[in-house]
Protein backbone atom coordinates (compact mmCIF):
# COMPACT_ATOMS: atom_id res chain seq x y z
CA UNK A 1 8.06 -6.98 20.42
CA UNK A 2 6.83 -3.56 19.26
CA UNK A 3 10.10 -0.80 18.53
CA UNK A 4 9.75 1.86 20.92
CA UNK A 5 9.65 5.15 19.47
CA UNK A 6 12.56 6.51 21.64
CA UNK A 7 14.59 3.49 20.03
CA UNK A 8 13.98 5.04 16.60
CA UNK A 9 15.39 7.92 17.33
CA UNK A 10 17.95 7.06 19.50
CA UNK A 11 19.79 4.27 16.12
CA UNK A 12 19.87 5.74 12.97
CA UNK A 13 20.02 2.37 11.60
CA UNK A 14 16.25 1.48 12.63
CA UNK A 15 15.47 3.51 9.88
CA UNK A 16 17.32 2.18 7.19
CA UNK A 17 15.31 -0.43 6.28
CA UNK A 18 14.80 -1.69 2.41
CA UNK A 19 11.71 -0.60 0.68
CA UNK A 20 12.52 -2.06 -2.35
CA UNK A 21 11.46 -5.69 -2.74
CA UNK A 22 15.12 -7.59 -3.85
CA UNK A 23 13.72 -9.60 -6.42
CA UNK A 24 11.44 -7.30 -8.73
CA UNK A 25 13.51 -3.64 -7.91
CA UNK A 26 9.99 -2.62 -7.04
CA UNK A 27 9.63 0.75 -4.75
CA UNK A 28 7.11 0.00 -1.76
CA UNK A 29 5.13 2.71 -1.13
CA UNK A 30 1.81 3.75 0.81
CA UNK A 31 -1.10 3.97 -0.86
CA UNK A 32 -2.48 6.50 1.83
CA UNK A 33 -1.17 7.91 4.92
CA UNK A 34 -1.51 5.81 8.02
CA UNK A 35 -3.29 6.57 10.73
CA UNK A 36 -0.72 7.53 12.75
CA UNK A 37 1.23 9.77 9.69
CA UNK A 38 3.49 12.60 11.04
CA UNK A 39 2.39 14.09 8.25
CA UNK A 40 -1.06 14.67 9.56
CA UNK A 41 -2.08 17.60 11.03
CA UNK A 42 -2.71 17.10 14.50
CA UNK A 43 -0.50 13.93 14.54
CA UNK A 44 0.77 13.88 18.76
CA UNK A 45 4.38 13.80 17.43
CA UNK A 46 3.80 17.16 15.26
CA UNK A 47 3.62 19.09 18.95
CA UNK A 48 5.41 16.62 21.23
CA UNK A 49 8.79 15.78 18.99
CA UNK A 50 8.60 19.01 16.49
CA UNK A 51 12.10 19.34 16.36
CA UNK A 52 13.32 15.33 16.02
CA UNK A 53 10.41 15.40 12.84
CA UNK A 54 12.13 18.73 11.17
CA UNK A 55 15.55 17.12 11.50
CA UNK A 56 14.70 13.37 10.08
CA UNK A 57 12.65 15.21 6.72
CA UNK A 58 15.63 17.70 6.61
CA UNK A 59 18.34 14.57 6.74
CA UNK A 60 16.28 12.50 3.94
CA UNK A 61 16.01 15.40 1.13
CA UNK A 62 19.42 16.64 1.78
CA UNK A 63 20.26 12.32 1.23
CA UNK A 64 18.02 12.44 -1.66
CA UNK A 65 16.46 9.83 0.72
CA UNK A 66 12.71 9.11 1.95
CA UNK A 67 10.88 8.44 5.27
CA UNK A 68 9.86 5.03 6.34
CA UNK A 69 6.66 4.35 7.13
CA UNK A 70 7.00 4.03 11.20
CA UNK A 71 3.80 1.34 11.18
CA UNK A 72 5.76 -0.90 8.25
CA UNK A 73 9.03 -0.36 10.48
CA UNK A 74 9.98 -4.22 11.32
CA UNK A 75 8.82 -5.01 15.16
CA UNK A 76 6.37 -2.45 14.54
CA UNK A 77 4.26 -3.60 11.50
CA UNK A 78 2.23 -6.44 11.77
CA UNK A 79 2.93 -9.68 10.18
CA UNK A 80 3.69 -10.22 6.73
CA UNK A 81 3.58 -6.30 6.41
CA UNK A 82 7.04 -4.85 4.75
CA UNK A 83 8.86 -1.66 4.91
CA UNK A 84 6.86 1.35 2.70
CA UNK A 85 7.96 4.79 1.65
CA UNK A 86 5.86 6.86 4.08
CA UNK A 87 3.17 8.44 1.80
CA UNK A 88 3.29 11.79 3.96
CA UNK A 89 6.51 12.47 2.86
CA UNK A 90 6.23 10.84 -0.70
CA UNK A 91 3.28 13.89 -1.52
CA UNK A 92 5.27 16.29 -0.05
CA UNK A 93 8.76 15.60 -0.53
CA UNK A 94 9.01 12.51 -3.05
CA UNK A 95 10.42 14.77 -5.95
CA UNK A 96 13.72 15.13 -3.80
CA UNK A 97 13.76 10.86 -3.25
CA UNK A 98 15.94 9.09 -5.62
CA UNK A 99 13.92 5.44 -4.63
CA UNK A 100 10.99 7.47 -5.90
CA UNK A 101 12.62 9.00 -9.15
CA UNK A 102 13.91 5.87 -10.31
CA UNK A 103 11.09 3.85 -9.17
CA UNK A 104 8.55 6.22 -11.10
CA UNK A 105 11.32 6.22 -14.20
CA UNK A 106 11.32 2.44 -14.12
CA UNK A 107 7.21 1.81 -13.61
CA UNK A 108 8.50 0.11 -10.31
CA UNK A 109 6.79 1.73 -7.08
CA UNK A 110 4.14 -0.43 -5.69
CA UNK A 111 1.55 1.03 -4.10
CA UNK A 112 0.72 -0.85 -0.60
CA UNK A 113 -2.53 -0.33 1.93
CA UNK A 114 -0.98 0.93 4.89
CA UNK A 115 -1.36 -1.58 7.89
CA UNK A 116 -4.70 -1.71 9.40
């Protein structure tokens, strides 16, 4: 059963997900934005939820955090598909993300195709 978007904002804890893979240490992260990226201009969250957006990319660089990919979210994401670093927010932001800082440091971020 898909997550429902209010769900994701309504527990924090949807969102904290692991994008590293347990065994290697290796960072998941989008090769290319999803379709769906908040990220991309005219994206129906951008003018619908403007405010929720600001305050989850705000909360994630003051963490030193990153954004989850909401299409590699689990219930969301197809099968087989595994929590990513949203790739929106890694070109924009992913200088502020420790996951990204260390994985870079360490040659461990995987780049994934974003589910089809």
């Amino acid at each position: 059963m898909p997550i429902e978007t209010d769900d994701l904002f309504e527990d924090d804890m949807a969102g904290c997900v692991p994008v590293a893979d347990a065994a290697t240490g290796e960072v998941r992260l989008l090769s290319e934005r999803c379709s769906t990226c908040i990220f991309r201009p005219g994206n129906p969250f951008r003018s619908t939820m403007p405010a929720r957006i600001r305050e989850m990319i705000a909360d994630a660089v003051a963490d030193e955090g990153h954004v989850t990919c909401h299409a590699t979210l689990p219930g969301s994401a197809p099968a087989g598909v595994e929590p990513a670093i949203c790739r929106g927010f890694a070109d924009t932001y992913g200088d502020r993300s420790l996951a990204l800082r260390f994985g870079d440091a360490l040659g461990l971020v995987r780049e994934i195709p974003p589910p089809s």
